[in-house]
Protein backbone atom coordinates (compact mmCIF):
# COMPACT_ATOMS: atom_id res chain seq x y z
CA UNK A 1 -14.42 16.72 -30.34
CA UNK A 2 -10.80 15.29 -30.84
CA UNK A 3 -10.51 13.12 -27.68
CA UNK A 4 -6.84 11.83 -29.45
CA UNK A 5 -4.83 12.99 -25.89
CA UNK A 6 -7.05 10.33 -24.09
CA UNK A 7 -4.80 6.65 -24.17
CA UNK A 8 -5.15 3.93 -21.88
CA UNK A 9 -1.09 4.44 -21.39
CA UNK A 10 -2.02 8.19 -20.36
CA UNK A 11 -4.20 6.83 -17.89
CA UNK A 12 -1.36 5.16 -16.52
CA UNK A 13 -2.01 1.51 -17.83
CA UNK A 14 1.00 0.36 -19.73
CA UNK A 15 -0.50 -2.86 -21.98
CA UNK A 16 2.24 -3.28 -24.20
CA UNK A 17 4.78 -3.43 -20.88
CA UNK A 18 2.94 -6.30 -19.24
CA UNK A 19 2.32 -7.84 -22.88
CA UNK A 20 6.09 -7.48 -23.59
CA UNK A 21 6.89 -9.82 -20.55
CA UNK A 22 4.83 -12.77 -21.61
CA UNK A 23 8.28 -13.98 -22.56
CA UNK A 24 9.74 -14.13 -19.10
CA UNK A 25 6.68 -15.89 -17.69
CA UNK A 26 6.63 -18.26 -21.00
CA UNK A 27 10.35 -18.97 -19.50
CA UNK A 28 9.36 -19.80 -15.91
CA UNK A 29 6.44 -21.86 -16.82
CA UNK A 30 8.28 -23.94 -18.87
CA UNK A 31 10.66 -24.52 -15.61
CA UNK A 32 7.51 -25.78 -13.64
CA UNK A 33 6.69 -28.20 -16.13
CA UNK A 34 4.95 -31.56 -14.87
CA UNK A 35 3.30 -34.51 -16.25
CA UNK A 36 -0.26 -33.70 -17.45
CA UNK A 37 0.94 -29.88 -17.67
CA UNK A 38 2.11 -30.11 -21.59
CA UNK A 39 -0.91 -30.70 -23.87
CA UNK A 40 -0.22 -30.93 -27.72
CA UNK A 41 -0.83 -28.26 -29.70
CA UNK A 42 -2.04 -25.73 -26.64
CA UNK A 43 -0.48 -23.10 -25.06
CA UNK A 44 -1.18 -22.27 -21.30
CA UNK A 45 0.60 -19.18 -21.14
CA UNK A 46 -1.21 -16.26 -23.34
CA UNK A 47 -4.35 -18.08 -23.49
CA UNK A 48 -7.89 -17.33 -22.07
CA UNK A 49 -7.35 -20.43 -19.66
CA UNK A 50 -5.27 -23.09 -18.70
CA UNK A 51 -5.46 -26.91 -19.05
CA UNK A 52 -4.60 -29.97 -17.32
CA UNK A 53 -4.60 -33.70 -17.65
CA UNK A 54 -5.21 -35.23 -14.99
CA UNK A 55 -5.65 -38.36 -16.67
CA UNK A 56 -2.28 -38.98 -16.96
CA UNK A 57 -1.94 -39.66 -13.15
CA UNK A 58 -4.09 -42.43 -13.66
CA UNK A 59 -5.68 -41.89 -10.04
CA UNK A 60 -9.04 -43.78 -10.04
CA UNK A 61 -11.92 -41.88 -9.08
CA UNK A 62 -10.38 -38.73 -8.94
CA UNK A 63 -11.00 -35.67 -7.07
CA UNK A 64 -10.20 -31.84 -7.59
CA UNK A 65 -8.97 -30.25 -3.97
CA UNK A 66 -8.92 -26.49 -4.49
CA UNK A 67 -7.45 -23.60 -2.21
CA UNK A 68 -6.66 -19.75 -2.47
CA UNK A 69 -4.84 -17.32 -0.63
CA UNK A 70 -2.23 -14.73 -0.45
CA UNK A 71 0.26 -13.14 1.57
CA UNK A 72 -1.21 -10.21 3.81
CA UNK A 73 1.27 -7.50 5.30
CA UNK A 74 4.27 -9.32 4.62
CA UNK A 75 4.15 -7.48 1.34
CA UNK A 76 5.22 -4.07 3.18
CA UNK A 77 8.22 -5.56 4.77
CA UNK A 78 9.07 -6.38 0.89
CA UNK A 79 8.28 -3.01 -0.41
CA UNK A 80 10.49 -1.95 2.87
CA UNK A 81 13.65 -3.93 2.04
CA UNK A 82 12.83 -3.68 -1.98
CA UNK A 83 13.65 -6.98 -2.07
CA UNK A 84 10.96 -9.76 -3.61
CA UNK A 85 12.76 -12.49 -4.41
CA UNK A 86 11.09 -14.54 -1.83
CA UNK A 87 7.61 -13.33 -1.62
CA UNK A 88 6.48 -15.49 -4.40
CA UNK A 89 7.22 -18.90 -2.44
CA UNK A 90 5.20 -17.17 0.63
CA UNK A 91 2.12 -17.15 -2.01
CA UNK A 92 2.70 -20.43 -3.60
CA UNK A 93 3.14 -22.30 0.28
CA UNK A 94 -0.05 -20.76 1.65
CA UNK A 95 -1.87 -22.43 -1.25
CA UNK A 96 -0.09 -25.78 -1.42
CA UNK A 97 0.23 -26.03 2.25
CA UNK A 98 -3.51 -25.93 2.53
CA UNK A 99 -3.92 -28.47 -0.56
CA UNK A 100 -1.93 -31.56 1.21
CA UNK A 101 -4.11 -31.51 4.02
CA UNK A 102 -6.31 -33.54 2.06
CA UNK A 103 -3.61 -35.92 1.14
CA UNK A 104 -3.67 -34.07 -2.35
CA UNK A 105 -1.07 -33.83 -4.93
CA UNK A 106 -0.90 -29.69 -5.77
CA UNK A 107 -0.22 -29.68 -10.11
CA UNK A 108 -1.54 -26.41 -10.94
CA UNK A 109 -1.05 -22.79 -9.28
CA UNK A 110 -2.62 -19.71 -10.66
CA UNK A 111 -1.42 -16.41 -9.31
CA UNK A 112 -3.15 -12.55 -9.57
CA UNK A 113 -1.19 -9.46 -8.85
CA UNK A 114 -2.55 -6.07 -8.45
CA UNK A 115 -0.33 -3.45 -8.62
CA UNK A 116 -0.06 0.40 -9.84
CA UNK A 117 2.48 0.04 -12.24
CA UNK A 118 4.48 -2.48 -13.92
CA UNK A 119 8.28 -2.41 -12.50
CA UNK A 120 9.57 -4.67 -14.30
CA UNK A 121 12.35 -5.92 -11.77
CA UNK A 122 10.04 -6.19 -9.02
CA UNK A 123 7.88 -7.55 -11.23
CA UNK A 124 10.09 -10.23 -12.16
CA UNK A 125 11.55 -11.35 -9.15
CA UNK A 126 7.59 -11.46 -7.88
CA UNK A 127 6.89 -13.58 -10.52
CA UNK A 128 10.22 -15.86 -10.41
CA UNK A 129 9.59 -16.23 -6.30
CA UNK A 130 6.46 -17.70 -7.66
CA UNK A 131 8.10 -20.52 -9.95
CA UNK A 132 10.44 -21.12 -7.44
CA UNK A 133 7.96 -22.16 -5.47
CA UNK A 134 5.76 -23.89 -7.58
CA UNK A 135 8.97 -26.13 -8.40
CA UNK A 136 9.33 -26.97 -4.75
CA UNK A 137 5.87 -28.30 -4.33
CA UNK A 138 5.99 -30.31 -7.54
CA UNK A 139 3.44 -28.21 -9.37
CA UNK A 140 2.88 -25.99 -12.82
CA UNK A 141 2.23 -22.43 -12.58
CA UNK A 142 -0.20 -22.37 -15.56
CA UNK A 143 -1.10 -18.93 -15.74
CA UNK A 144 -2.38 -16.16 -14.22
CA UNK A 145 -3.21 -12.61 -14.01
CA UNK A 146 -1.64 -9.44 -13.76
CA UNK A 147 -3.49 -5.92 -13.21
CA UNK A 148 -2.27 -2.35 -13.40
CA UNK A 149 -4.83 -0.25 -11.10
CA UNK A 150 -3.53 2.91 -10.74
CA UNK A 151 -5.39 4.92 -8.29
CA UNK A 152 -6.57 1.80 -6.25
CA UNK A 153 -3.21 0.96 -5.74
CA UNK A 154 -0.48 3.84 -5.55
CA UNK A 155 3.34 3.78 -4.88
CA UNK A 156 4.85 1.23 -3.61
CA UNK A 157 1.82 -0.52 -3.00
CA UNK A 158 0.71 -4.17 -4.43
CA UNK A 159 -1.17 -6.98 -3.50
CA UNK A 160 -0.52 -10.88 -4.77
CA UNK A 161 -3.55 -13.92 -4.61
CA UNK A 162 -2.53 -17.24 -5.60
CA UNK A 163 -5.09 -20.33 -6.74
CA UNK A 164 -4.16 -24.05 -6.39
CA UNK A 165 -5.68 -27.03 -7.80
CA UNK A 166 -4.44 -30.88 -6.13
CA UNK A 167 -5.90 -34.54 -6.98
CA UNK A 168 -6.30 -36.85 -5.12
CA UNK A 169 -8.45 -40.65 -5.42
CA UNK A 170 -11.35 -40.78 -3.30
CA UNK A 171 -10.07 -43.38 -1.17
CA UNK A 172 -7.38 -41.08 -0.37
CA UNK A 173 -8.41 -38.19 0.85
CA UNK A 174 -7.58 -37.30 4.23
CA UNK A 175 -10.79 -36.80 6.41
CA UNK A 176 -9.36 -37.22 10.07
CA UNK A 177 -11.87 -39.94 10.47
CA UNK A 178 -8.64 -42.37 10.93
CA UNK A 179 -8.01 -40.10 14.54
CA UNK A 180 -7.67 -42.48 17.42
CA UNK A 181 -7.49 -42.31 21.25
CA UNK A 182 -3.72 -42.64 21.86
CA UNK A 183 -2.50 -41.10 18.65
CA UNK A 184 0.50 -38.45 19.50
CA UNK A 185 0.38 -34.98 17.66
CA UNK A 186 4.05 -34.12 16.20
CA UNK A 187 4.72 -30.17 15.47
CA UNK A 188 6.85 -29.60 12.38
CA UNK A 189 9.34 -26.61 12.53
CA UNK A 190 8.08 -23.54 10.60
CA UNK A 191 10.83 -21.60 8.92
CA UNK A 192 9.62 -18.28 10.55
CA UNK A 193 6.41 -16.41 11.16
CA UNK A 194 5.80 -17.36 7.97
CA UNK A 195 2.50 -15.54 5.93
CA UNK A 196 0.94 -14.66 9.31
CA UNK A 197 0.58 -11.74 12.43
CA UNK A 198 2.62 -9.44 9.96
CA UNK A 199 0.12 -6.42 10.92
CA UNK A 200 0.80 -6.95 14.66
CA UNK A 201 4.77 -7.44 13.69
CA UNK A 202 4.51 -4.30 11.97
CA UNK A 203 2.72 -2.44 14.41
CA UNK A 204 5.83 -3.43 17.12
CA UNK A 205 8.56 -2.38 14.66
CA UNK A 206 6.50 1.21 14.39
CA UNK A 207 5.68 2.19 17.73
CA UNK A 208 9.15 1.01 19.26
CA UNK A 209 10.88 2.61 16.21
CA UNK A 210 12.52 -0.47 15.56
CA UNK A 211 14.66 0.94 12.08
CA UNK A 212 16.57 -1.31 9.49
CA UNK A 213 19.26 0.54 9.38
CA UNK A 214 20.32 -0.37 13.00
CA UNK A 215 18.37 -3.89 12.33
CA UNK A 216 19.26 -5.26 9.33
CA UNK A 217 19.46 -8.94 10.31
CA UNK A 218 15.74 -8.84 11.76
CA UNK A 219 14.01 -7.51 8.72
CA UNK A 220 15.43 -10.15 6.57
CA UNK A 221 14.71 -13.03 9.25
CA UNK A 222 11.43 -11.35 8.75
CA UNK A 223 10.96 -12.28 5.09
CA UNK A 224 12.02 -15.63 5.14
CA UNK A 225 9.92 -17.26 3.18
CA UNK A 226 7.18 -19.83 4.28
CA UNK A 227 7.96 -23.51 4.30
CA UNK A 228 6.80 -25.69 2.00
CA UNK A 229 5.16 -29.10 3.00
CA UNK A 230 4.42 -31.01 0.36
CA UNK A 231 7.00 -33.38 -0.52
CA UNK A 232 7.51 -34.81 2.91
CA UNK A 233 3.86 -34.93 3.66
CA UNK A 234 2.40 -36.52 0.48
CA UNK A 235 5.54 -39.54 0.87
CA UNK A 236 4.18 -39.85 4.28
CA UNK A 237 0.43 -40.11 3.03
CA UNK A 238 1.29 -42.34 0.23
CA UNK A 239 3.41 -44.87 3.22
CA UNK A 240 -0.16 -44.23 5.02
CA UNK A 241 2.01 -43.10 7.99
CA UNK A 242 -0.42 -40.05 9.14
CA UNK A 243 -3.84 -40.14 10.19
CA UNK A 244 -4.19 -36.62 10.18
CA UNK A 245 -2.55 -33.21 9.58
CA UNK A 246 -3.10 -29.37 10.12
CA UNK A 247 -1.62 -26.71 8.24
CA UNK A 248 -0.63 -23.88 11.23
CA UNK A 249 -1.79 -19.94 9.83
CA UNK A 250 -3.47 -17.39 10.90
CA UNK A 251 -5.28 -18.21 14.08
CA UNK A 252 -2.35 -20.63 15.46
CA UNK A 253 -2.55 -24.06 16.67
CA UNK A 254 -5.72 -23.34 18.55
CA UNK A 255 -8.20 -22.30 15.70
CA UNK A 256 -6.19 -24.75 13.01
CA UNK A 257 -5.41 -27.97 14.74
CA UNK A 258 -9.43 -28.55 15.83
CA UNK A 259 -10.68 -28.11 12.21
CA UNK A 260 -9.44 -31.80 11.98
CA UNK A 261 -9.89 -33.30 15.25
CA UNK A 262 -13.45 -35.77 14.73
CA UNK A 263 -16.40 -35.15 17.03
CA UNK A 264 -15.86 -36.70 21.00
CA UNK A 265 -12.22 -36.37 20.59
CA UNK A 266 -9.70 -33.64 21.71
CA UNK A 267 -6.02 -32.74 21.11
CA UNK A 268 -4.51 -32.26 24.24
CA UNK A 269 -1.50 -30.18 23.79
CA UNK A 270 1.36 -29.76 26.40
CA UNK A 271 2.77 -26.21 25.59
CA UNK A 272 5.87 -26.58 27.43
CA UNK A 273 6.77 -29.54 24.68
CA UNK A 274 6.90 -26.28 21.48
CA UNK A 275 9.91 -25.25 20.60
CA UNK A 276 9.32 -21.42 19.55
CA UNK A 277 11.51 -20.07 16.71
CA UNK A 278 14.06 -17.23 17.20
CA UNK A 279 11.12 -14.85 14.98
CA UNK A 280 8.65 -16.25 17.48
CA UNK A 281 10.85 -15.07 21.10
CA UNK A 282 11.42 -12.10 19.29
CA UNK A 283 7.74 -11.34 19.29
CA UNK A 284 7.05 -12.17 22.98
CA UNK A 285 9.85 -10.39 23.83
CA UNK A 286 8.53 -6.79 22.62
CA UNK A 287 5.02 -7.62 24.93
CA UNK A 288 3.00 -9.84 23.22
CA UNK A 289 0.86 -12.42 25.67
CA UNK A 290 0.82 -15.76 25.87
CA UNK A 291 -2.89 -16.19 24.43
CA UNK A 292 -1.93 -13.56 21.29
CA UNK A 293 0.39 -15.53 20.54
CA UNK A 294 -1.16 -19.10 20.47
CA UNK A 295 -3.98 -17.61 18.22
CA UNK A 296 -1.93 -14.96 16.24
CA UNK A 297 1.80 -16.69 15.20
CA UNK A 298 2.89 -20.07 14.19
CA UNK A 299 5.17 -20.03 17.71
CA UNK A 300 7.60 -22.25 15.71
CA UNK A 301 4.79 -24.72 14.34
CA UNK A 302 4.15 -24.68 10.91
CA UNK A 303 2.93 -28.15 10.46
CA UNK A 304 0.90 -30.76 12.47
CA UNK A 305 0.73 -34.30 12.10
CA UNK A 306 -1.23 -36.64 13.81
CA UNK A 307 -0.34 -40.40 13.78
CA UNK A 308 0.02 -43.80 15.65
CA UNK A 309 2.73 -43.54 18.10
CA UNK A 310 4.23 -46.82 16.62
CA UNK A 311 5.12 -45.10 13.17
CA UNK A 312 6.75 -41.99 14.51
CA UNK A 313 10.56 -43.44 14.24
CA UNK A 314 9.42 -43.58 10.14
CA UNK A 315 8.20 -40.11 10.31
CA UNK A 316 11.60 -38.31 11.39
CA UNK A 317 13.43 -40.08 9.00
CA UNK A 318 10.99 -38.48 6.19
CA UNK A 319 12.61 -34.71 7.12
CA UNK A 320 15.88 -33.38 7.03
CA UNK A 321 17.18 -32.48 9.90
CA UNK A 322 16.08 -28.35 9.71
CA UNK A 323 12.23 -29.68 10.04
CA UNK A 324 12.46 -33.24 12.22
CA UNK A 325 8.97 -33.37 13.78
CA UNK A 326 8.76 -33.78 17.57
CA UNK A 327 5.78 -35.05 19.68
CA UNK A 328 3.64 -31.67 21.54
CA UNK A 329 0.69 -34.03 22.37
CA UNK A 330 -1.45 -36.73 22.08
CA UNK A 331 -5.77 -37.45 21.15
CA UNK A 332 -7.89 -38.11 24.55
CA UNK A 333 -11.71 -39.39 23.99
CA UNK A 334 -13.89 -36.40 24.88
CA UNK A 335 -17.55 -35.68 25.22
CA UNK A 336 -16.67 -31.91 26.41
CA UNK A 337 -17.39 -29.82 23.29
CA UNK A 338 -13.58 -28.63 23.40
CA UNK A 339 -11.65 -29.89 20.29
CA UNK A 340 -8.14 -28.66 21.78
CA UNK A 341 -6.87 -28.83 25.27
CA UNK A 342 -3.52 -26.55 26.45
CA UNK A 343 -1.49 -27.64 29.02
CA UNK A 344 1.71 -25.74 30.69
CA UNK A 345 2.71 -22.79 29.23
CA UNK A 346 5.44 -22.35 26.50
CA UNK A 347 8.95 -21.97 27.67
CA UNK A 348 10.47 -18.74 26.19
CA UNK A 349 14.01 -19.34 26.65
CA UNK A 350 15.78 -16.00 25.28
């Protein structure tokens, strides 16, 4: 039997597409470039795995901090405005965001995208969203993967995962364990709703036939990418001016802040104090309750620190003046198994 009409191509897998474009990503690797990222006589890009040197960081006793994620249904508004220039900073942030947490230094992001077929300008700007963002949190996109699965995925459809790797020394590493009575809790402005909710923003634009045409201006506040962290946060580690921080996602500052409060203590939070984002009144404006909204969105808070009151003055001068950190609470001594305590209620000024 001559099975000669049977190709991987016909099958709709284009190899020699993807392999063709090994170039481009060569290019933008090479723009992410940081110490311990070049090794002699090995090539990150086209191999079977990447490597590192850590040892050029001289950190003593160090530790690997790892963290994975991607971007949820903030791809659709993307495939909606054909426009993903910015989704690739999105996928880097909710990695590297997660990573300095720990007080760890994020050198090395991986990224996977599944997609039907290779387009090779979406593909591209996908891919240099991605550098873009590595080069804003200081670390080397090393490599990654890229899969055509037609049938799994079809149209415009695609999905993106990212992989970060941080170091950090032992001594370090950001526990919480530092958290004392008295400490005040600053929120740090997110730049939208960031990488989060984007199935219940979707579901509001749908049923209240909210189009682009007539709404340009809100579908591209809608893709502004997520903040990035890192370079204030890791100065402010290294001046050991924070005792304590919280990256805000899914789940809000009710399900993220506790995961770093220590046992018989509580963050109690005065609600009034946030300062939602115009993204965020947009939201509660279409219907959405108070409590879906503290454990759904952001509300305006991508970031939480927690540190002595004495050293906030030091803080604010770390940011520029888009992200200054204000206070939205302070730590209480608790034996009530309650990490987080809400007080008021946010004011939604329209």
């Amino acid at each position: 039997m001559n099975n000669s009409n049977f190709t991987y191509l016909k099958s709709g897998v284009d190899i020699e597409k993807t392999t063709n474009l090994v170039k481009f990503i060569s290019k933008l690797s090479k723009s992410t470039r940081i110490k311990g990222s070049e090794i002699k006589n090995f090539k990150n890009i086209g191999g079977f795995g990447s490597v590192f040197d850590i040892g050029q960081y001289k950190i003593k006793n160090p530790l690997i901090v790892t963290s994975t994620d991607g971007v949820g249904t903030k791809l659709e508004i993307a495939n909606h405005l054909n426009d993903f220039r910015t989704i690739g900073i999105d996928l880097v942030a909710m990695c590297v965001n997660d990573l300095i947490v720990q007080g760890a230094k994020p050198v090395v992001f991986l990224d996977y995208i599944a997609i039907p077929k290779v387009i090779e300008k979406k593909y591209k700007q996908i891919l240099s969203g991605i550098a873009k963002g590595c080069r804003i949190a200081g670390c080397s996109l090393s490599g990654g993967e890229t899969a055509e699965m037609p049938g799994i995925y079809t149209g415009n459809s695609f999905d993106l995962a990212g992989f970060a790797v941080g170091i950090v020394g032992k001594k370090d590493v950001l526990t919480g364990n530092s958290i004392k009575k008295g400490d005040i809790i600053l929120a740090v402005p997110s730049s939208g709703a960031h990488s989060n909710g984007y199935s219940l923003i979707r579901k509001i634009l749908k049923d209240k036939k909210i189009k682009f045409k007539n709404n340009k201006k809100l579908y591209k506040d809608l893709l502004t990418p997520t903040k990035i962290y890192v370079k204030e946060i890791l100065k402010l580690h290294k001046m050991k001016l924070i005792n304590g921080c919280a990256h805000i996602t899914g789940g809000g500052i009710v399900e993220n802040l506790p995961r770093v409060i220590p046992n018989n203590y509580s963050a109690k939070i005065n609600l009034s104090k946030i300062k939602p984002n115009k993204i965020t009144k947009w939201i509660k404006s279409n219907g959405v309750n108070d409590h879906e909204m503290l454990k759904t969105f952001n509300c305006g808070v991508g970031f939480c620190i927690i540190a002595h009151k004495k050293n906030y003055q030091k803080i604010k001068k770390v940011f520029d003046k888009s992200s200054v950190p204000y206070e939205i609470g302070t730590i209480i001594k608790s034996n009530i198994n309650k990490k987080i305590i809400l007080n008021e209620k946010i004011n939604w000024k329209y």
